[in-house]
Protein backbone atom coordinates (compact mmCIF):
# COMPACT_ATOMS: atom_id res chain seq x y z
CA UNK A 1 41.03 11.81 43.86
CA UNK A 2 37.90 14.19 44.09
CA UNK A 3 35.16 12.82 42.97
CA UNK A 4 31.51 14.56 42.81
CA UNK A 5 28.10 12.86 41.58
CA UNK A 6 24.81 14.35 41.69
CA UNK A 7 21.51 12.99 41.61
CA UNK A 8 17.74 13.36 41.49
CA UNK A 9 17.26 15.05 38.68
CA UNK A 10 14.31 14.16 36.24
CA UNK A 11 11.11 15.95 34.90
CA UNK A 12 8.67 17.55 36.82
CA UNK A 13 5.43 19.65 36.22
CA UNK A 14 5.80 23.11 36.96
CA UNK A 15 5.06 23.87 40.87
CA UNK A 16 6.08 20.83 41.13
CA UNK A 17 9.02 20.03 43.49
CA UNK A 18 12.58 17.95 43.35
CA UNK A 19 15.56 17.12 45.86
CA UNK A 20 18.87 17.05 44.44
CA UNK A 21 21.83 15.33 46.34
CA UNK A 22 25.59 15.38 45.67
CA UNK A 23 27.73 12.40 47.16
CA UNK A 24 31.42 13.25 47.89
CA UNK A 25 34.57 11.01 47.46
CA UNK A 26 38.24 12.52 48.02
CA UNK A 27 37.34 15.44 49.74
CA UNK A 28 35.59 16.51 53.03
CA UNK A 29 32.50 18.69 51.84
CA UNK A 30 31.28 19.84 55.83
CA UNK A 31 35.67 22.13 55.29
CA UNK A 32 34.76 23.68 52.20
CA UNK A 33 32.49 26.34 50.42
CA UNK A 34 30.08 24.69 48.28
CA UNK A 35 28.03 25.53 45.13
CA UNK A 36 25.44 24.39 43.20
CA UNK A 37 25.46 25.73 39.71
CA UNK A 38 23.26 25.23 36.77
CA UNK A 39 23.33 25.87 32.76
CA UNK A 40 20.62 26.04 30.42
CA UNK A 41 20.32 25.05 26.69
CA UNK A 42 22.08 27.84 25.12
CA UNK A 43 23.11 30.22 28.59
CA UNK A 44 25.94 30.15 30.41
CA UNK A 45 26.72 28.19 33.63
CA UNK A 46 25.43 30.43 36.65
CA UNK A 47 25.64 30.11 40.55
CA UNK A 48 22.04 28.92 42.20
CA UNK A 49 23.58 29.14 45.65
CA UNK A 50 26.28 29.25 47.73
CA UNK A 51 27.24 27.77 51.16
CA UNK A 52 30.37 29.18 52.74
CA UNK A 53 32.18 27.52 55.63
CA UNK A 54 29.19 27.08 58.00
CA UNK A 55 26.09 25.85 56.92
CA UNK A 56 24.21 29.32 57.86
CA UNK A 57 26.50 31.30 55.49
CA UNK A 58 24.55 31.02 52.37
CA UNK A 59 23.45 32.89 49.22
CA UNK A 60 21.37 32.48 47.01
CA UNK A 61 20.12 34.17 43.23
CA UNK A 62 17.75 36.30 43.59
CA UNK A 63 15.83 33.65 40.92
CA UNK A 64 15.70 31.15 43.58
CA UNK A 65 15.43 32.98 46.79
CA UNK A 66 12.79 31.72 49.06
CA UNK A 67 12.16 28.16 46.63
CA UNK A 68 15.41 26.29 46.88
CA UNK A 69 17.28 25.57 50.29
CA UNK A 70 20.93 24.39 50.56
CA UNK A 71 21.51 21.66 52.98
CA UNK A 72 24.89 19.95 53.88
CA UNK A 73 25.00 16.29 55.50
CA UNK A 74 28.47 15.88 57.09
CA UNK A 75 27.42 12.04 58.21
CA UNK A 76 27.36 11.35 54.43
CA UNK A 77 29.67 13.80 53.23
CA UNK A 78 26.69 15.13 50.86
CA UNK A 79 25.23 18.05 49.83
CA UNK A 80 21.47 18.52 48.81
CA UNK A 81 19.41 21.05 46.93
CA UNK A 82 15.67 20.87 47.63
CA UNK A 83 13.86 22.72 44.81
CA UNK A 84 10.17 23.66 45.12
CA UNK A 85 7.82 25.63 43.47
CA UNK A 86 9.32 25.38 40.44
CA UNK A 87 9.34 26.79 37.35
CA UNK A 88 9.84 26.19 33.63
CA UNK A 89 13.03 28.48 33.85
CA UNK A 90 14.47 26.04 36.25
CA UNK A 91 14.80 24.10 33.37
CA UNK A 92 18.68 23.30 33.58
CA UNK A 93 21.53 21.09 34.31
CA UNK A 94 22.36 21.08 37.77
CA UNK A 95 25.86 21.21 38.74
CA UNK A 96 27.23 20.63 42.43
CA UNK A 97 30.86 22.38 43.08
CA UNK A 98 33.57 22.47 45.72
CA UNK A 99 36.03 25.02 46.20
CA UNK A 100 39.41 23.69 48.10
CA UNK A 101 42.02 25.92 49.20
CA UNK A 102 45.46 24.47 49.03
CA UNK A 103 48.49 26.95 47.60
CA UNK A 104 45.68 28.90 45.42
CA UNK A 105 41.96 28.05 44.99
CA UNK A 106 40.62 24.96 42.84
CA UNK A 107 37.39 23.79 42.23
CA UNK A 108 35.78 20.50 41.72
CA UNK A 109 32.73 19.73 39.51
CA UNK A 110 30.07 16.63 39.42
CA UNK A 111 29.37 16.10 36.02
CA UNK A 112 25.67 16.95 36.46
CA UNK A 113 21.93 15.95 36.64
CA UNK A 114 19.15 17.29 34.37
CA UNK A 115 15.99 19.08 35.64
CA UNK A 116 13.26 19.76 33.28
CA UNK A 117 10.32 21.40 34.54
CA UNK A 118 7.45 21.06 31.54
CA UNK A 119 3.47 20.11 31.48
């Protein structure tokens, strides 16, 4: 059984930074393409960034480029977003993802952290 769980979310004053980590049970993180998502009050879920196969194949949204890094830890089978400079439109729920390719693509899903970024 899969099993995704983020952490380090919390509130924090714009510029301000945060480090996000997603622990991984079920599944092997370091074989897969990985995500980190995030949804807003009232906006639909988007991609933040992507990280293919290797760890140097990512992308990123062009909101983020250049603030937030992906960062994969095959030791601990966890994934990290390190978030700086940020903004009040980071405001979100963070959401790491795993794609696994069996017969046909599925993905997993952690069930989320919340980042508020407020004075």
């Amino acid at each position: 059984q899969v099993q995704l769980v983020e952490s380090g979310g919390g509130l924090v004053q714009p510029g301000g930074s945060l480090r996000l980590s997603c622990t991984a049970s079920g599944v092997t993180l370091s074989g897969h393409p990985v995500n980190w998502y995030r949804q807003a009050p009232g906006k639909e879920r988007e991609r933040v960034v992507n990280m293919g196969y290797t760890d140097d194949s990512t992308s990123y949204a062009d909101s983020v480029k250049g603030r937030f890094t992906i960062s994969r830890d095959n030791a601990k089978n966890a994934m990290y977003l390190q978030m700086n400079s940020l903004k009040s439109e980071d405001t979100a729920v963070y959401f790491c993802n795993v794609n696994v390719f069996a017969t046909k693509w599925v993905d997993y899903w952690g069930r989320g952290t919340q980042v508020t970024v407020s004075s």
